[in-house]
Protein backbone atom coordinates (compact mmCIF):
# COMPACT_ATOMS: atom_id res chain seq x y z
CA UNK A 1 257.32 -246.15 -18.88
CA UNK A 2 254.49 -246.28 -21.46
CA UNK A 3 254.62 -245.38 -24.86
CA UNK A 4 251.93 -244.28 -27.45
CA UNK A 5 252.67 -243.80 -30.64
CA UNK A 6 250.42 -242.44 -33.80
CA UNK A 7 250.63 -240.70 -36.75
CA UNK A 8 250.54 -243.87 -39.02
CA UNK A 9 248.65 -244.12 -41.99
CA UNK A 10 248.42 -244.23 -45.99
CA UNK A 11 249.87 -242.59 -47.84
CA UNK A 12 251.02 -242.03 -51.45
CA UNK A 13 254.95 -242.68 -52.86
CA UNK A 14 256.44 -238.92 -52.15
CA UNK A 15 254.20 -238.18 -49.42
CA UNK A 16 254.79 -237.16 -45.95
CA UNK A 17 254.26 -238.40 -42.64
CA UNK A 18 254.82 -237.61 -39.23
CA UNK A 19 254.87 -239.96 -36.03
CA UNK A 20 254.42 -239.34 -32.52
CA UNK A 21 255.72 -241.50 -29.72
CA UNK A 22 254.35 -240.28 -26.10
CA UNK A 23 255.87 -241.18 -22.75
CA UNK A 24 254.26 -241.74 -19.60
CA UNK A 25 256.88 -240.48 -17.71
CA UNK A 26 259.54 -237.96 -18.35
CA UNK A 27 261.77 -238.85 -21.21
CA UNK A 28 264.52 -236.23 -20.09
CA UNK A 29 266.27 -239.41 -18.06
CA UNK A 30 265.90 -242.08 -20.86
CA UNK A 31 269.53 -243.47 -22.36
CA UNK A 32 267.91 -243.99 -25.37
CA UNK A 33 264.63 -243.18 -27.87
CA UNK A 34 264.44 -244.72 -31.14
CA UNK A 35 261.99 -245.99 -34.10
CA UNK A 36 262.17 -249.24 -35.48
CA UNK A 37 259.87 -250.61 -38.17
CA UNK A 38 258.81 -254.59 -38.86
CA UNK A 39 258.07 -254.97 -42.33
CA UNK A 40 255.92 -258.49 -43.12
CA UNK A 41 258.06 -261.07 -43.17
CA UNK A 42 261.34 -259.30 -42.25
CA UNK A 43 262.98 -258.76 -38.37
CA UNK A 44 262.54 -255.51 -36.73
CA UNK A 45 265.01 -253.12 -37.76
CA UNK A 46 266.25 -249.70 -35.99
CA UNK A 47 265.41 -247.07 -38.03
CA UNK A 48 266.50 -243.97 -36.01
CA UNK A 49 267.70 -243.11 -32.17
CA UNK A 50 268.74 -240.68 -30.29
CA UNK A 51 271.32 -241.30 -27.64
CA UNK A 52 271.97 -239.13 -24.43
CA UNK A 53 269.72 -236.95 -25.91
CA UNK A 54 272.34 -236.04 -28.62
CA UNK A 55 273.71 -238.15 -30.77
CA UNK A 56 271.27 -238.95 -33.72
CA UNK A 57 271.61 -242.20 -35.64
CA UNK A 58 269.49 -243.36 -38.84
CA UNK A 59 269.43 -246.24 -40.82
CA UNK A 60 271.38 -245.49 -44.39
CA UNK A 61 268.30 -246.27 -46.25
CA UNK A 62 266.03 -243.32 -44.59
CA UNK A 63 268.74 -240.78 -44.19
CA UNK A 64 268.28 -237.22 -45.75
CA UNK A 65 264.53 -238.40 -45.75
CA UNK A 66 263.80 -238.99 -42.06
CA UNK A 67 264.21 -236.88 -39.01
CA UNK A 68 264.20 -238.18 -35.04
CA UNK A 69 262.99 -235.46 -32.72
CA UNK A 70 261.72 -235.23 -29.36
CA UNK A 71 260.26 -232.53 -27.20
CA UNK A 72 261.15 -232.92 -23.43
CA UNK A 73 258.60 -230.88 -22.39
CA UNK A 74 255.44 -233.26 -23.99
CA UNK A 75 257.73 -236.57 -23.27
CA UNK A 76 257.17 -237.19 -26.90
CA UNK A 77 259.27 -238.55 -29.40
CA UNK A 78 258.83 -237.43 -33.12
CA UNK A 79 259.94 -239.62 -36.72
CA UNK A 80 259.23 -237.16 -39.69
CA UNK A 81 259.03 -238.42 -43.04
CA UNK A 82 259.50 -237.73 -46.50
CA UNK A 83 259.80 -238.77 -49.51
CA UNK A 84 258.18 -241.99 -48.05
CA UNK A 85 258.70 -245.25 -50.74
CA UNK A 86 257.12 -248.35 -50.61
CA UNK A 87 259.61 -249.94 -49.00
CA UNK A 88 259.01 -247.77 -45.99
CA UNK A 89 255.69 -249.60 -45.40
CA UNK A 90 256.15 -251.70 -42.12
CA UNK A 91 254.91 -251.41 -38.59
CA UNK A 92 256.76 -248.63 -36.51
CA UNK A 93 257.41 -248.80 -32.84
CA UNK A 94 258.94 -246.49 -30.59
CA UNK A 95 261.38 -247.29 -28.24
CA UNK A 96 263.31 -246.33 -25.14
CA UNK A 97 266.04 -247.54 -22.76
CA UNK A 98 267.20 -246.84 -19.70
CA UNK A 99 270.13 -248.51 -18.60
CA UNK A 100 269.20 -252.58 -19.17
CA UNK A 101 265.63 -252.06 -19.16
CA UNK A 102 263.71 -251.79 -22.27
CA UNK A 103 260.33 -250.45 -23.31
CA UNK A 104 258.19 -250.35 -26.37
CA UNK A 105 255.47 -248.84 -27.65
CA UNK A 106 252.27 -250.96 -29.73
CA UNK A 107 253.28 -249.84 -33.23
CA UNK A 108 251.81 -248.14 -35.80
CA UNK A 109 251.36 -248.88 -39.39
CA UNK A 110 252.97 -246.77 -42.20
CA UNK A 111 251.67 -247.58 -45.75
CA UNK A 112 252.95 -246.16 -48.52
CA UNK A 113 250.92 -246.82 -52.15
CA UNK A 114 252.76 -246.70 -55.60
């Protein structure tokens, strides 16, 4: 499976943003799609997943702010954001798993300005 993902870009402290993560394949059989985010100098860290399709997990420091989609029918996996903080800036990768393989997309960058 290959991922694209998009939607990065600058934007101000408050501000909005929405990312797109698109499959190859169908995502409909994946275990697992998720966002993580490598901020310079720090390890990658999840930021959001969905497992089985249903169970939703965010980090604590982006919940009530971000929201993990996807839409089966465009194999794409979404990350909406708001209230974006500076902190938030990092490069973001999509993810997915199926059983002990592992796939990533090539990242895009999130900045946010003060």
């Amino acid at each position: 499976v290959q991922l694209q993902a998009s939607g990065g870009g600058v934007v101000q402290t408050g501000g909005s943003l929405r990312l797109s993560c698109t499959a190859s394949a169908s995502i409909h059989a994946l275990d697992v799609m998720a966002w993580y985010r490598q901020a310079p100098g720090k390890p990658r860290e999840l930021v959001a997943e969905i497992i089985s399709g249903a169970i939703v997990n965010y980090v604590d420091s982006v919940k009530g702010r971000f929201t993990i989609s996807r839409d089966i029918a465009k194999n794409t996996l979404y990350l909406e954001m708001n209230s974006l903080k500076p902190e938030d800036t990092a490069v973001y990768y999509c993810n997915a798993q199926r059983g002990t393989l592992k796939y990533w997309g090539q990242g895009t960058q999130v900045t946010v300005s003060s």
